[in-house]
N, C-alpha and C. Protein backbone atom coordinates (compact mmCIF):
# COMPACT_ATOMS: atom_id res chain seq x y z
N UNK A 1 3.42 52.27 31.50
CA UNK A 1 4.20 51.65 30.45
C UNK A 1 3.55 51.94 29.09
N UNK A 2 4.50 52.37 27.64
CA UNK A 2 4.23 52.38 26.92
C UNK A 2 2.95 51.25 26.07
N UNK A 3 2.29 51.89 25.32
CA UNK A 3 1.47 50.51 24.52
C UNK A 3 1.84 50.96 22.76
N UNK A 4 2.28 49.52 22.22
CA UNK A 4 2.60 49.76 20.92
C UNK A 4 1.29 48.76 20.36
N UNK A 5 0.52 49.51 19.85
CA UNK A 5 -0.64 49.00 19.27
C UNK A 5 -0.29 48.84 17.63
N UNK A 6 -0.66 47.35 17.31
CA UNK A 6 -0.03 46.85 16.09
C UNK A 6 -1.64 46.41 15.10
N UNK A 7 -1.99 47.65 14.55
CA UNK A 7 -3.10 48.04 13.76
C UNK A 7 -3.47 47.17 13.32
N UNK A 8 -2.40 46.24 12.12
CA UNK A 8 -2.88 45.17 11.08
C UNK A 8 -3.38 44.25 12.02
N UNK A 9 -2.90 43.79 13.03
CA UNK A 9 -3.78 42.67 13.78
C UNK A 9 -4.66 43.17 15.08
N UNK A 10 -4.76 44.66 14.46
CA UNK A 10 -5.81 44.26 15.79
C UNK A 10 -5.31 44.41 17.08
N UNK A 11 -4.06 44.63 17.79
CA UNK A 11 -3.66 44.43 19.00
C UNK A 11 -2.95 45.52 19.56
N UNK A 12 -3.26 45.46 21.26
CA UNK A 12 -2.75 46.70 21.66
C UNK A 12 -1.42 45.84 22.81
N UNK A 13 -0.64 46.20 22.79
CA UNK A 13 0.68 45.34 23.45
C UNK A 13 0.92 46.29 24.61
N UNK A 14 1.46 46.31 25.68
CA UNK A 14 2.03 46.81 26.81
C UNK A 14 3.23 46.32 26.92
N UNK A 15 4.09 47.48 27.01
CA UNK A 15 5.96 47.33 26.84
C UNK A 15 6.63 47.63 27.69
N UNK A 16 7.56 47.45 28.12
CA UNK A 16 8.86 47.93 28.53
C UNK A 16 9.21 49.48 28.09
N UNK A 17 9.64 50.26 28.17
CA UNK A 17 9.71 52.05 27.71
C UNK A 17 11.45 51.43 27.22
N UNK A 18 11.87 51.61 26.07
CA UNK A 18 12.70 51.12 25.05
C UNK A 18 13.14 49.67 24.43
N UNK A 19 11.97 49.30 24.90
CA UNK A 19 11.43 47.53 24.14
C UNK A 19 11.90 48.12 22.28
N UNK A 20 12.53 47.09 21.72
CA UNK A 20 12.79 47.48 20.38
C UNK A 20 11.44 46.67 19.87
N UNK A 21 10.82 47.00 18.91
CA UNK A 21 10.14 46.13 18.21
C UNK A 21 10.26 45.01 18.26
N UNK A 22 10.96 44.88 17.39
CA UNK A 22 11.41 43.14 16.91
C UNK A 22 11.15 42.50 17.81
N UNK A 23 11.67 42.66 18.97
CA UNK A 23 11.57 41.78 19.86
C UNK A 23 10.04 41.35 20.46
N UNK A 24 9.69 42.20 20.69
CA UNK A 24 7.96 42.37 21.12
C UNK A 24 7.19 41.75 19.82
N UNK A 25 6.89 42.06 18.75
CA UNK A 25 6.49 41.63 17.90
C UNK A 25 6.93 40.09 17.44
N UNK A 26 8.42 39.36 18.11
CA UNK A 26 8.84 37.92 17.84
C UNK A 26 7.95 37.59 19.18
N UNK A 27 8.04 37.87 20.22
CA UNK A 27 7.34 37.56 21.12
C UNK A 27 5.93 37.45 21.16
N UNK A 28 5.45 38.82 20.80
CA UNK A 28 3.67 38.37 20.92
C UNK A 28 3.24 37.58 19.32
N UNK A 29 4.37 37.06 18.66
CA UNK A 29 3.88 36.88 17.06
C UNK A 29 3.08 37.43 16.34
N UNK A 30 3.20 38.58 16.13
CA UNK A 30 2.59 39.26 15.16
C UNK A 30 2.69 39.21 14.05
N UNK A 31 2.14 39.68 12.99
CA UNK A 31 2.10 39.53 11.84
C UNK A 31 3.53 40.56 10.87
N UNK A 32 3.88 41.03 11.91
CA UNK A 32 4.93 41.72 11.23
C UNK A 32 6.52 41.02 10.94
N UNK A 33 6.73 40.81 9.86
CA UNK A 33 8.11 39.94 9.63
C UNK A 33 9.01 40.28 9.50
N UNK A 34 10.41 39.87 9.90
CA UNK A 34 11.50 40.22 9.90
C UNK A 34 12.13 39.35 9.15
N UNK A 35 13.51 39.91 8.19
CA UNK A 35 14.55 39.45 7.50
C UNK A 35 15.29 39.06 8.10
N UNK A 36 16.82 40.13 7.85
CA UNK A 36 18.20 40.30 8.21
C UNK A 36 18.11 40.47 9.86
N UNK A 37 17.47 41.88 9.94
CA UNK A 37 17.50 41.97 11.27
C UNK A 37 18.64 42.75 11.30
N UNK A 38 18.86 43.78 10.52
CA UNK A 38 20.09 44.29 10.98
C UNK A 38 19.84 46.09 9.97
N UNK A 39 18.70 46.05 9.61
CA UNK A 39 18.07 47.05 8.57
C UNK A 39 18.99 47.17 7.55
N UNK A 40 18.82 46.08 6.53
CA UNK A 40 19.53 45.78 5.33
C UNK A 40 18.63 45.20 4.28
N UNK A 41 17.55 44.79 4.75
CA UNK A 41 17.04 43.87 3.67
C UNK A 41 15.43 44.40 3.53
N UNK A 42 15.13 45.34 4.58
CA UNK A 42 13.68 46.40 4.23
C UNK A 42 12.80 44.92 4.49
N UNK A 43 12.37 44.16 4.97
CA UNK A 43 11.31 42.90 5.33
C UNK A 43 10.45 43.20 6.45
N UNK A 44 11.19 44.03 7.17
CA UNK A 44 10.18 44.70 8.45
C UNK A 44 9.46 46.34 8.10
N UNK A 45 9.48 47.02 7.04
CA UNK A 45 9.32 47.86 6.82
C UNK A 45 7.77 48.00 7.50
N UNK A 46 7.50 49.06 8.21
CA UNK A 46 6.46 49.08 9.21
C UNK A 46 5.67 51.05 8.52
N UNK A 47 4.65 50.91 8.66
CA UNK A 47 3.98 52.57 8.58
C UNK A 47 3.45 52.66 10.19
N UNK A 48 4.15 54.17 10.37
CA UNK A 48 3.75 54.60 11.66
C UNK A 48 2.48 55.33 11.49
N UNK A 49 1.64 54.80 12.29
CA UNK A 49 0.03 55.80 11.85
C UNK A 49 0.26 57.03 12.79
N UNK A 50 0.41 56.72 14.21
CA UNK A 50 -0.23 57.33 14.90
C UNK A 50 1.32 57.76 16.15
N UNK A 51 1.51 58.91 16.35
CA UNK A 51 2.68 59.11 17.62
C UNK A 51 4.26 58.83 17.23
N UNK A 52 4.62 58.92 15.37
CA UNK A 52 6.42 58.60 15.53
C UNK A 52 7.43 59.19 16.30
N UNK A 53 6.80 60.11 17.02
CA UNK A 53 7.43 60.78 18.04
C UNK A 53 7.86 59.74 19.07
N UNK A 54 7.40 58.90 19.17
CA UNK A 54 7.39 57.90 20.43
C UNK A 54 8.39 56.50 20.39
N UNK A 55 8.56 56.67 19.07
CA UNK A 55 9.68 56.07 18.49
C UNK A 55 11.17 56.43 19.10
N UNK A 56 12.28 55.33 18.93
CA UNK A 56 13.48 56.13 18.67
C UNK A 56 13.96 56.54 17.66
N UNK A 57 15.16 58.14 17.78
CA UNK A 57 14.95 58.16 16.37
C UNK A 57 16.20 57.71 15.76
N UNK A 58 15.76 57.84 14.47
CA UNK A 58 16.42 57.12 12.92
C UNK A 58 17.83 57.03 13.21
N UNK A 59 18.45 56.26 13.02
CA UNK A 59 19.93 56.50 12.75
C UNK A 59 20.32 56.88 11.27
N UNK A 60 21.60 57.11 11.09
CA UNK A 60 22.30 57.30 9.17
C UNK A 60 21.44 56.05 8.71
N UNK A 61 22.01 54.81 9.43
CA UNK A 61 22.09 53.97 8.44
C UNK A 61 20.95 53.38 7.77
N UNK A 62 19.47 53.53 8.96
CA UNK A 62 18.27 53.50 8.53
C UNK A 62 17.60 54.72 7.89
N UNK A 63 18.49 55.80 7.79
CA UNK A 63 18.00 57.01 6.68
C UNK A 63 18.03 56.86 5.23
N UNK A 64 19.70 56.17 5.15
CA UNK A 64 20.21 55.92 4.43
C UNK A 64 19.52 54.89 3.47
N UNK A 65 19.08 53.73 4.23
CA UNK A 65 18.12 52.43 3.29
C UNK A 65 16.61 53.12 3.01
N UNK A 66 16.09 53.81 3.78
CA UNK A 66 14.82 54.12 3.36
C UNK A 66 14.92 55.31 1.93
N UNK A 67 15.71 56.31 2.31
CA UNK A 67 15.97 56.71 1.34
C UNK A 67 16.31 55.88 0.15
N UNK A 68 17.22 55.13 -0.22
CA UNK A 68 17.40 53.90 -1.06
C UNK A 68 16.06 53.48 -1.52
N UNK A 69 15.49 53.37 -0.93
CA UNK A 69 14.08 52.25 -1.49
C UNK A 69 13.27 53.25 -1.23
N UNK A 70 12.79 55.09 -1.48
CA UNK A 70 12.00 55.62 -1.57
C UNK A 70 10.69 55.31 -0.80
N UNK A 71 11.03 55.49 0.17
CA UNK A 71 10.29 55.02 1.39
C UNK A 71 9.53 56.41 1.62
N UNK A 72 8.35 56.34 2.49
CA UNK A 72 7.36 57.49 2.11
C UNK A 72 8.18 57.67 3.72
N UNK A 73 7.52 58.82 4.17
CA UNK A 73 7.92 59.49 5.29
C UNK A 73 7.45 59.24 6.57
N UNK A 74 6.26 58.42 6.66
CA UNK A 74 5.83 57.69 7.62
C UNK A 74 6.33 56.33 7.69
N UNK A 75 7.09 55.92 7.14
CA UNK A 75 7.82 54.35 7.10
C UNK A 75 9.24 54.45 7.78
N UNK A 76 8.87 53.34 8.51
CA UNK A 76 10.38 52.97 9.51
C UNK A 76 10.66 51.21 9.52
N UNK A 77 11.98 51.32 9.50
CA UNK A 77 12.42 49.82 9.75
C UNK A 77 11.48 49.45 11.18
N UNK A 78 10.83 48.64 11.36
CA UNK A 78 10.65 48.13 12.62
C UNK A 78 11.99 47.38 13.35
N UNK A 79 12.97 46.51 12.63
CA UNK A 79 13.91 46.16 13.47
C UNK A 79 14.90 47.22 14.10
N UNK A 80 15.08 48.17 13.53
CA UNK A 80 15.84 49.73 14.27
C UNK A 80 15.71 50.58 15.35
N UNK A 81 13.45 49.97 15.54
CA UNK A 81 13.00 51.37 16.43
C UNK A 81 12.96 50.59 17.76
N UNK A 82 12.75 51.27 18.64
CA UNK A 82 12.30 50.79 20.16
C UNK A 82 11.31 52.28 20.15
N UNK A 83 10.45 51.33 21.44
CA UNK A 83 9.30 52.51 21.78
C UNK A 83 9.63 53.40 22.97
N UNK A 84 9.10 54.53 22.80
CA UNK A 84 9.41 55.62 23.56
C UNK A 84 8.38 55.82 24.92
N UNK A 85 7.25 55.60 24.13
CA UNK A 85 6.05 56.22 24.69
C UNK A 85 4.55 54.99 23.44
N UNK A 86 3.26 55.72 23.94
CA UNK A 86 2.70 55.05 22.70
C UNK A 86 2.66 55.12 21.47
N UNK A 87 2.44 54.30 20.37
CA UNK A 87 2.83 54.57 19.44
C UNK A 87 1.40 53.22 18.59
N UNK A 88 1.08 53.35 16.92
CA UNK A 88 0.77 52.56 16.64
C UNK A 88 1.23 52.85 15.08
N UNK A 89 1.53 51.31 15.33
CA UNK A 89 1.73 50.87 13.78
C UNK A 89 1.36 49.74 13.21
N UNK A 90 1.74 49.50 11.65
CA UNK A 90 0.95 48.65 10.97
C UNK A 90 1.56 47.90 9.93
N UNK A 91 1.62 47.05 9.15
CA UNK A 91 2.47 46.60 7.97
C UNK A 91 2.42 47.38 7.07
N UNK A 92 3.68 47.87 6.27
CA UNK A 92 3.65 48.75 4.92
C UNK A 92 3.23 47.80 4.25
N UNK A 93 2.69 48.66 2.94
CA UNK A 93 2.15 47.71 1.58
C UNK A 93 3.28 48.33 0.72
């Protein structure tokens, strides 16, 4: 099983293989926060350090908002992605 290791705190999680974030992260309470919940409001904005390959990928509509808010190229909605494989990430600043 995938492990989504969540940098800012420190923690390495063991998943389900297309566990979406959000959910895992409401569950183990992490430090990562969510808004809308629907990738509209950029509150989960997450930096992928390590494996975005392992991610799912982007849809329009989360291309579309990051682009909007000049989002660097390692940044993903966390409420959009599910994990693939391992992956680690961390809170954007």
């Amino acid at each position: 099983m995938p492990i989504l290791t969540v940098k800012t705190d420190k923690r390495n999680i063991t998943v389900e293989k297309g566990s979406s974030i959000i959910d895992v992260c409401e569950t183990e309470e992490t430090s990562i926060l969510f808004g809308c919940r629907d990738g509209a409001c950029g509150a989960c904005m997450i930096r992928v350090v390590e494996h975005p390959e392992n991610l799912s990928p982007m849809e329009e509509h989360e291309k579309d908002f990051l682009e909007t808010m000049a989002a660097r190229e390692d940044e993903r909605l966390a409420c959009q992605c599910k994990v693939l494989g391992d992956v680690t990430i961390e809170v954007s600043e």
